[in-house]
C-alpha atoms as a PDB file:
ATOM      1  CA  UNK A   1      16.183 140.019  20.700  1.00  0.00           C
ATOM      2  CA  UNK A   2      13.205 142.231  19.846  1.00  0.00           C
ATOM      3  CA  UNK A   3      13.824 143.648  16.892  1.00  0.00           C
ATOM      4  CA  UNK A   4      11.005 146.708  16.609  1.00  0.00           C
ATOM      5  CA  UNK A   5      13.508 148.037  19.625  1.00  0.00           C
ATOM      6  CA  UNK A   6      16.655 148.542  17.698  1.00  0.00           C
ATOM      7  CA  UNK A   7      16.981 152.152  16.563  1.00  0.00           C
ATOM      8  CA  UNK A   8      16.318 152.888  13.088  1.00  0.00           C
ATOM      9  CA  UNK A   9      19.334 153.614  10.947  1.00  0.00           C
ATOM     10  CA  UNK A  10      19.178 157.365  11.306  1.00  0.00           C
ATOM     11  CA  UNK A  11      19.091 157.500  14.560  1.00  0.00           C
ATOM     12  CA  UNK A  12      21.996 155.020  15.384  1.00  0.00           C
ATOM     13  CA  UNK A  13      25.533 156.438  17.263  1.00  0.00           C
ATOM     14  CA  UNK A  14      28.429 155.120  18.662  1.00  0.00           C
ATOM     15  CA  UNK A  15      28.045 153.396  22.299  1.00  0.00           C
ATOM     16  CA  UNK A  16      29.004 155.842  24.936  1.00  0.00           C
ATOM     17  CA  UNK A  17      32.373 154.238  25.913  1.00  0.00           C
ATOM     18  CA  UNK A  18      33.830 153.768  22.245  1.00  0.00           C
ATOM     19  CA  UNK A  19      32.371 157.409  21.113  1.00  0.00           C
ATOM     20  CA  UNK A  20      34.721 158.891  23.905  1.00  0.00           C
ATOM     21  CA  UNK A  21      37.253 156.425  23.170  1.00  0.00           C
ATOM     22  CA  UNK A  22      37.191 157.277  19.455  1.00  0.00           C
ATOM     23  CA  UNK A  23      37.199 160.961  20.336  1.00  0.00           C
ATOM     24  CA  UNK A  24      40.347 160.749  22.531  1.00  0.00           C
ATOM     25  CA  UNK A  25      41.953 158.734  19.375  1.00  0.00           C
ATOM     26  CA  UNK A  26      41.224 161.213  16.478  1.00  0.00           C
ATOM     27  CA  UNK A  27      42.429 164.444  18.935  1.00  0.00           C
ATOM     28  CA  UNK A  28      45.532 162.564  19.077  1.00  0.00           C
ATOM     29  CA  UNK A  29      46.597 160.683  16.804  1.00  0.00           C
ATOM     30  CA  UNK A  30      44.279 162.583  13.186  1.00  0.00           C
ATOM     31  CA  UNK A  31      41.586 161.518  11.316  1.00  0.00           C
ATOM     32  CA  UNK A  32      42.043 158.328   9.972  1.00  0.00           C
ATOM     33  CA  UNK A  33      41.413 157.412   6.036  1.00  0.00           C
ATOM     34  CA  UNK A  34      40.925 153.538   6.435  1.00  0.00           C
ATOM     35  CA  UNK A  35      39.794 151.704   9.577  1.00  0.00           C
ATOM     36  CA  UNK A  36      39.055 147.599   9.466  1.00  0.00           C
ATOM     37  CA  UNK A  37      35.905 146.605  12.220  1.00  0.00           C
ATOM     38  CA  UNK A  38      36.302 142.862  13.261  1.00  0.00           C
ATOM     39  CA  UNK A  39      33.146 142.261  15.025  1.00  0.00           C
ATOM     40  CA  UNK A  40      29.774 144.170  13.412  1.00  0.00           C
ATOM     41  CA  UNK A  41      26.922 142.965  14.438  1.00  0.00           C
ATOM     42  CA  UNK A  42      24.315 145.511  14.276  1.00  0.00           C
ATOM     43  CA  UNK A  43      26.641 148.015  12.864  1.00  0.00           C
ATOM     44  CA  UNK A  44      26.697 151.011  15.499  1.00  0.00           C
ATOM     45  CA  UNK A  45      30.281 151.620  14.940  1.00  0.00           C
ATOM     46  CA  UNK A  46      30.132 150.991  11.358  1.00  0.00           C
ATOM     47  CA  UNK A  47      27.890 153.609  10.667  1.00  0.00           C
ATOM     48  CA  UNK A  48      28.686 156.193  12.979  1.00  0.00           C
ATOM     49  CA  UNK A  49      32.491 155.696  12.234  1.00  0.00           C
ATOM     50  CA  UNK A  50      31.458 156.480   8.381  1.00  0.00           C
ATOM     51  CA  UNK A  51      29.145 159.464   9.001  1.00  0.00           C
ATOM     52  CA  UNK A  52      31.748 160.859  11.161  1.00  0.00           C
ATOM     53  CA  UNK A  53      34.593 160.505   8.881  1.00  0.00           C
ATOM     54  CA  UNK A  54      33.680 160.294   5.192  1.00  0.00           C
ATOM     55  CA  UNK A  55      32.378 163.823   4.711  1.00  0.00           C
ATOM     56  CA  UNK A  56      35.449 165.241   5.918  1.00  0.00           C
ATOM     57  CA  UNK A  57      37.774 162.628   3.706  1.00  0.00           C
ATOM     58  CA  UNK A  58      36.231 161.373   0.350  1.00  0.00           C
ATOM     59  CA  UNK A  59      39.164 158.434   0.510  1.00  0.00           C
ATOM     60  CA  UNK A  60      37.401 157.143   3.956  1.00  0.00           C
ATOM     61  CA  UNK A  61      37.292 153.303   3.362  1.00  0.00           C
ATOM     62  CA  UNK A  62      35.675 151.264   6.227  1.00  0.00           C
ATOM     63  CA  UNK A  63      36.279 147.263   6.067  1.00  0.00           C
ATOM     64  CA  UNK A  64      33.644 145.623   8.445  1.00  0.00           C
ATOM     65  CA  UNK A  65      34.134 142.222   9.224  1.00  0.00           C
ATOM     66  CA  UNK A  66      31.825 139.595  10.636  1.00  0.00           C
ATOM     67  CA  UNK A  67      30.988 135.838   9.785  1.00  0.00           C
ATOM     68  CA  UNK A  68      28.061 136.062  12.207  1.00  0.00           C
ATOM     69  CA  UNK A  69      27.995 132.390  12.190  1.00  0.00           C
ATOM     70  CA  UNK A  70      29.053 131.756  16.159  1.00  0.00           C
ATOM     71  CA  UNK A  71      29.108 133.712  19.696  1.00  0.00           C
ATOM     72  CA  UNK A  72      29.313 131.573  22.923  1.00  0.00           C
ATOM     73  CA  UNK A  73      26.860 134.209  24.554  1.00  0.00           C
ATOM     74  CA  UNK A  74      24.181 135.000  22.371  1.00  0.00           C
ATOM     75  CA  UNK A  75      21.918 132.170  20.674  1.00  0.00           C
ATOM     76  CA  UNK A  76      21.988 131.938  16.575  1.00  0.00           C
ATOM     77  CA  UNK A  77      18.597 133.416  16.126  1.00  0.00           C
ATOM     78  CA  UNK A  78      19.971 136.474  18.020  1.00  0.00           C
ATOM     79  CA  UNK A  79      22.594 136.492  15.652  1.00  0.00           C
ATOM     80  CA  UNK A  80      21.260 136.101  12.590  1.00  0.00           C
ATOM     81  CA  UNK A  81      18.498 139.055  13.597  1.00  0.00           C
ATOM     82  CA  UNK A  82      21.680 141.435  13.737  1.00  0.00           C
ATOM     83  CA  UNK A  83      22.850 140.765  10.300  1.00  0.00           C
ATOM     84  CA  UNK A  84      19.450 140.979   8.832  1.00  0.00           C
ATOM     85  CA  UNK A  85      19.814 144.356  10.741  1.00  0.00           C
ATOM     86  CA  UNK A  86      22.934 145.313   9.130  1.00  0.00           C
ATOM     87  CA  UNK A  87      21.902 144.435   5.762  1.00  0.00           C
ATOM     88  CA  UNK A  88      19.137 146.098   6.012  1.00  0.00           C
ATOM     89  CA  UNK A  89      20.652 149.608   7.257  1.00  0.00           C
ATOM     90  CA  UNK A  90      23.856 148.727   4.869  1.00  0.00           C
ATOM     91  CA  UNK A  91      21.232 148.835   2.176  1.00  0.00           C
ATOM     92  CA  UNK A  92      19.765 152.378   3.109  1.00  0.00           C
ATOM     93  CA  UNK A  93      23.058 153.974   4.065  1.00  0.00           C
ATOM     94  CA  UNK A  94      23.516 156.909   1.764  1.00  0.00           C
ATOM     95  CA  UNK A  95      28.167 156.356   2.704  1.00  0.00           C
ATOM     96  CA  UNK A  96      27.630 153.158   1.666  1.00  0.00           C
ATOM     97  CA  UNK A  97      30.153 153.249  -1.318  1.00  0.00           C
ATOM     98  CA  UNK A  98      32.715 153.859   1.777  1.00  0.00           C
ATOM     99  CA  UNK A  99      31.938 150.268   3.490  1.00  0.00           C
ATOM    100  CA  UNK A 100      33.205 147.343   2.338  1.00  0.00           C
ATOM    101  CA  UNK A 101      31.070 144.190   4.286  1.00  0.00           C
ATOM    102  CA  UNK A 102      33.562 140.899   4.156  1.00  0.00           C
ATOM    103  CA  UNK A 103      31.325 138.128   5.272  1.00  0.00           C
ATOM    104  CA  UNK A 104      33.827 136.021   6.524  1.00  0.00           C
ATOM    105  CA  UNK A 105      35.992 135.142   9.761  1.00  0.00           C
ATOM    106  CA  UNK A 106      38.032 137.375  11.408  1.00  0.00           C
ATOM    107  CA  UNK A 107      41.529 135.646   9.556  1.00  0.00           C
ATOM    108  CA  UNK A 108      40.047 135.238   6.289  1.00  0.00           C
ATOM    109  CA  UNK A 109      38.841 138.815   5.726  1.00  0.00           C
ATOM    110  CA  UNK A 110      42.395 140.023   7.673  1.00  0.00           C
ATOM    111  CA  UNK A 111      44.667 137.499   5.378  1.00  0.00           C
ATOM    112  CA  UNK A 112      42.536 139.122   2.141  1.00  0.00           C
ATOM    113  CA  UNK A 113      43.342 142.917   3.331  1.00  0.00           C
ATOM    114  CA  UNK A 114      46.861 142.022   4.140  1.00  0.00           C
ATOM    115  CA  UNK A 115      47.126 140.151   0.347  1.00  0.00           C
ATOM    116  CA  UNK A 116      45.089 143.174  -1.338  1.00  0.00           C
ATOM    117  CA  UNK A 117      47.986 145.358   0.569  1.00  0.00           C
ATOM    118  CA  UNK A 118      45.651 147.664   2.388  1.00  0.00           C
ATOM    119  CA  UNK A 119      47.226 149.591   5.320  1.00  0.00           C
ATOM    120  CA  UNK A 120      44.881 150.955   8.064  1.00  0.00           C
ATOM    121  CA  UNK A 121      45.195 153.961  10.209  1.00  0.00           C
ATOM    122  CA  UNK A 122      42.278 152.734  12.888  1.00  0.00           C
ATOM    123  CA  UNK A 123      41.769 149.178  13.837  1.00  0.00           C
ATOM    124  CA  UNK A 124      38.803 148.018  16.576  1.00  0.00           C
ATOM    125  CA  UNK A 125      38.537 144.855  17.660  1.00  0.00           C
ATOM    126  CA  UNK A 126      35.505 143.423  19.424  1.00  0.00           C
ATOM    127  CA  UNK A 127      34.879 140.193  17.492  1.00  0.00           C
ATOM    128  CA  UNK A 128      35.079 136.805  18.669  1.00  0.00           C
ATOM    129  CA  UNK A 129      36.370 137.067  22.891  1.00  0.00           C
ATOM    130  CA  UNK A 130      38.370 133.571  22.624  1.00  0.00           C
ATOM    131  CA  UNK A 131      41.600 134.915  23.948  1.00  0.00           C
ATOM    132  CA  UNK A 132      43.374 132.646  21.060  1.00  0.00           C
ATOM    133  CA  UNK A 133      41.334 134.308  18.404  1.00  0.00           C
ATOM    134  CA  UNK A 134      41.815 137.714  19.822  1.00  0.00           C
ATOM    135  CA  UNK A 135      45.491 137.065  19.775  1.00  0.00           C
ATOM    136  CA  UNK A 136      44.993 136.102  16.239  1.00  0.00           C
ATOM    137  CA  UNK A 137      43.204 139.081  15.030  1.00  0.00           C
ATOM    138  CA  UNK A 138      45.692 141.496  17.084  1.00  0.00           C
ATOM    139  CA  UNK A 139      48.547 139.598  15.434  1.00  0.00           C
ATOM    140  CA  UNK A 140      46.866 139.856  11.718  1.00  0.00           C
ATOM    141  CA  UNK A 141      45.582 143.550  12.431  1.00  0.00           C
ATOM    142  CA  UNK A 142      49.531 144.535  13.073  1.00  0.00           C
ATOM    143  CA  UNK A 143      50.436 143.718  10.020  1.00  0.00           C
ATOM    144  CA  UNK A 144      47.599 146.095   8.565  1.00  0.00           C
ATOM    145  CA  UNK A 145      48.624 148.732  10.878  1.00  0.00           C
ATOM    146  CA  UNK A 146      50.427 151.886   9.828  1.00  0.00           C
ATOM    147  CA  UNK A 147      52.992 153.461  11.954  1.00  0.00           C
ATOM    148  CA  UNK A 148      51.174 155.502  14.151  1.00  0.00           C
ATOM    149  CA  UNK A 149      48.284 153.975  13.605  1.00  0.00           C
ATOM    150  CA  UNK A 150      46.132 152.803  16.356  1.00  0.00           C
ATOM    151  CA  UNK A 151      44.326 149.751  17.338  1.00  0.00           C
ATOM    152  CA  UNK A 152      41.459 149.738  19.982  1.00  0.00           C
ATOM    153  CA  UNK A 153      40.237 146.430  21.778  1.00  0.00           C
ATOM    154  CA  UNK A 154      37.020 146.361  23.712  1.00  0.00           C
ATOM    155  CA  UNK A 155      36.176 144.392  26.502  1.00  0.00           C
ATOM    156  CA  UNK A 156      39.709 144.517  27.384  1.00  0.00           C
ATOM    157  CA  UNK A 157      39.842 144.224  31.331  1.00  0.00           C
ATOM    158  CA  UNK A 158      36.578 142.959  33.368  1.00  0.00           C
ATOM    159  CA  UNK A 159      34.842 140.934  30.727  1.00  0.00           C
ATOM    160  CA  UNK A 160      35.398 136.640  30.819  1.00  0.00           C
ATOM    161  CA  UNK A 161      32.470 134.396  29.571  1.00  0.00           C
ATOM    162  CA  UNK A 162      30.840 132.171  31.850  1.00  0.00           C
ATOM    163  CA  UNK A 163      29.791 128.803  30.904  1.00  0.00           C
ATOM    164  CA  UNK A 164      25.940 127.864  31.340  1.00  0.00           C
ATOM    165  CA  UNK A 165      27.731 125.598  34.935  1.00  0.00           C
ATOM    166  CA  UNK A 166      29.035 129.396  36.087  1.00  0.00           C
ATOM    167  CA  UNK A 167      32.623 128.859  35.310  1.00  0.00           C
ATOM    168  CA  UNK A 168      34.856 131.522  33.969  1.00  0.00           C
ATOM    169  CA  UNK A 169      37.412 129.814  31.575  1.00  0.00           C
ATOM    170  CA  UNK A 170      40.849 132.301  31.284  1.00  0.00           C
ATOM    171  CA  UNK A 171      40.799 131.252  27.733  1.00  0.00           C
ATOM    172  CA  UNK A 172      37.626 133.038  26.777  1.00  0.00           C
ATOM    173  CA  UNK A 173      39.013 136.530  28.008  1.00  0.00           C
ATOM    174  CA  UNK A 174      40.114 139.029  25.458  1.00  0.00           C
ATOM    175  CA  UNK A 175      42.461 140.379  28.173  1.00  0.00           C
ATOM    176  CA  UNK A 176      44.448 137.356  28.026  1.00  0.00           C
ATOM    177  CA  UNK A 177      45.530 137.756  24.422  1.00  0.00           C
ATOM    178  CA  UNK A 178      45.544 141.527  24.875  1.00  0.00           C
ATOM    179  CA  UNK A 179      48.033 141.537  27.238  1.00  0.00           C
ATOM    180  CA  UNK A 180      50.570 138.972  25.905  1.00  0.00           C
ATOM    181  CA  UNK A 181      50.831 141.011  22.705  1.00  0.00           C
ATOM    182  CA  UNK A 182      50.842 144.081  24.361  1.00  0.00           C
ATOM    183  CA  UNK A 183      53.789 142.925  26.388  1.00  0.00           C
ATOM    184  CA  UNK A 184      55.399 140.968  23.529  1.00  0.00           C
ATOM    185  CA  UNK A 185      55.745 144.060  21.628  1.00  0.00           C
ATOM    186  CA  UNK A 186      56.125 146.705  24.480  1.00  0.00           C
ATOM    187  CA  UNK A 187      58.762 148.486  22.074  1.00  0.00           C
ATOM    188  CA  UNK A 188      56.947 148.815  19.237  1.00  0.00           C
ATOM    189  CA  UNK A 189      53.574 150.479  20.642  1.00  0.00           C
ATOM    190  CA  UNK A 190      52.612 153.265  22.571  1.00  0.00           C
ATOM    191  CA  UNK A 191      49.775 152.530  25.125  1.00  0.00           C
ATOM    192  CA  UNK A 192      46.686 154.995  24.969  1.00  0.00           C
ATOM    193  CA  UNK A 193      45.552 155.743  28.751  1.00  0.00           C
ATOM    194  CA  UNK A 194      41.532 155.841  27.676  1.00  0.00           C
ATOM    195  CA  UNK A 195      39.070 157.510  30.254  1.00  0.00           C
ATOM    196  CA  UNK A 196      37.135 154.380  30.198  1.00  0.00           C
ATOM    197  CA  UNK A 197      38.339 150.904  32.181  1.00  0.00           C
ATOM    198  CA  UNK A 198      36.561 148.708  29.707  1.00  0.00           C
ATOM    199  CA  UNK A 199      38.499 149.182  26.938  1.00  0.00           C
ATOM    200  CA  UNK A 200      42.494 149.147  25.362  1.00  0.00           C
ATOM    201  CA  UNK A 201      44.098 151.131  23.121  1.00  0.00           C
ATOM    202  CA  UNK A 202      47.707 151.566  21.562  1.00  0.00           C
ATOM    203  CA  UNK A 203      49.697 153.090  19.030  1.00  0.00           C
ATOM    204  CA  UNK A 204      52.073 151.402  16.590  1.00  0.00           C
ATOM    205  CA  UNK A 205      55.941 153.113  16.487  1.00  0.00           C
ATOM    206  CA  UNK A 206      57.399 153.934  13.612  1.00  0.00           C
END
């Protein structure tokens, strides 16, 4: 990773896929006051997410979660780059007081929200792509969710990891997990049909 060509905080947005898949959201399902981020890294969504929001609600909380202690695709000196990256734009962030950083795995910092009682309005997932983790995280994040609350899962269709020999293991595709709990509780969400093939979102019933 060369670091002098990541964007400098002020400068940072949304990627294009989860800006229009964000936009779609809010139209139709509000502004949300708390959203939980499993999966930070440099902190694109993070950011944008809190510039977009906070100014408009003073309540805004933003959990962002990340351990950034494994990824089966990127090496650990690309990984520990994008949490000095974070830090540092946590650091200058002028919303900071609206971000909450949980340096921990996905079910720790998940189990502590869900013992501290928090209920969430936006959840995105794009963490660790082992389907059972995803599961996991999907499973924990429900209990977070409000009714009518909304969850969004990236790299939910195309995307499977392929091991250094070329082999694509099912078990390290998100769309595995995705699509067991979507189907497991069919009657308790509403699926959101995004413009974008890439990514998954639904809606919990009341």
């Amino acid at each position: 990773m060369n670091h002098s060509n990541i964007p400098p905080y002020n400068i940072w947005s949304f990627h294009n896929l989860t800006e229009h898949s964000v936009q779609q959201i809010i139209q139709q399902q509000g502004v949300p006051e708390t959203v939980i981020e499993i999966g930070v890294f440099h902190g694109h969504f993070t950011f944008s997410m809190t510039h977009m929001i906070a100014p408009l609600r003073k309540t805004y909380r933003h959990f962002a979660i990340d351990p950034y202690n494994y990824s089966q695709e990127l090496a650990q000196h690309d990984i520990q780059q994008a949490e000095q990256v974070f830090q540092e734009n946590l650091a200058m962030c002028p919303l900071k007081d609206h971000i909450e950083f949980m340096h921990m795995t996905s079910q720790q910092g998940l189990l502590r929200l869900i013992q501290q009682g928090v209920q969430a309005d936006f959840i995105y997932i794009d963490g660790d792509h082992r389907a059972p983790v995803v599961l996991q995280d999907l499973v924990l994040s429900w209990m977070l969710l409000k009714p009518q609350g909304v969850i969004l899962c990236d790299d939910a269709h195309d995307w499977v990891y392929t091991t250094p020999h070329g082999e694509k293991p099912l078990q390290y595709s998100p769309r595995l997990a995705i699509d067991a709990f979507v189907h497991c509780n069919w009657h308790q969400l509403h699926h959101v049909k995004l413009t974008n093939s890439c990514q998954t979102a639904f809606v919990k019933l009341a």
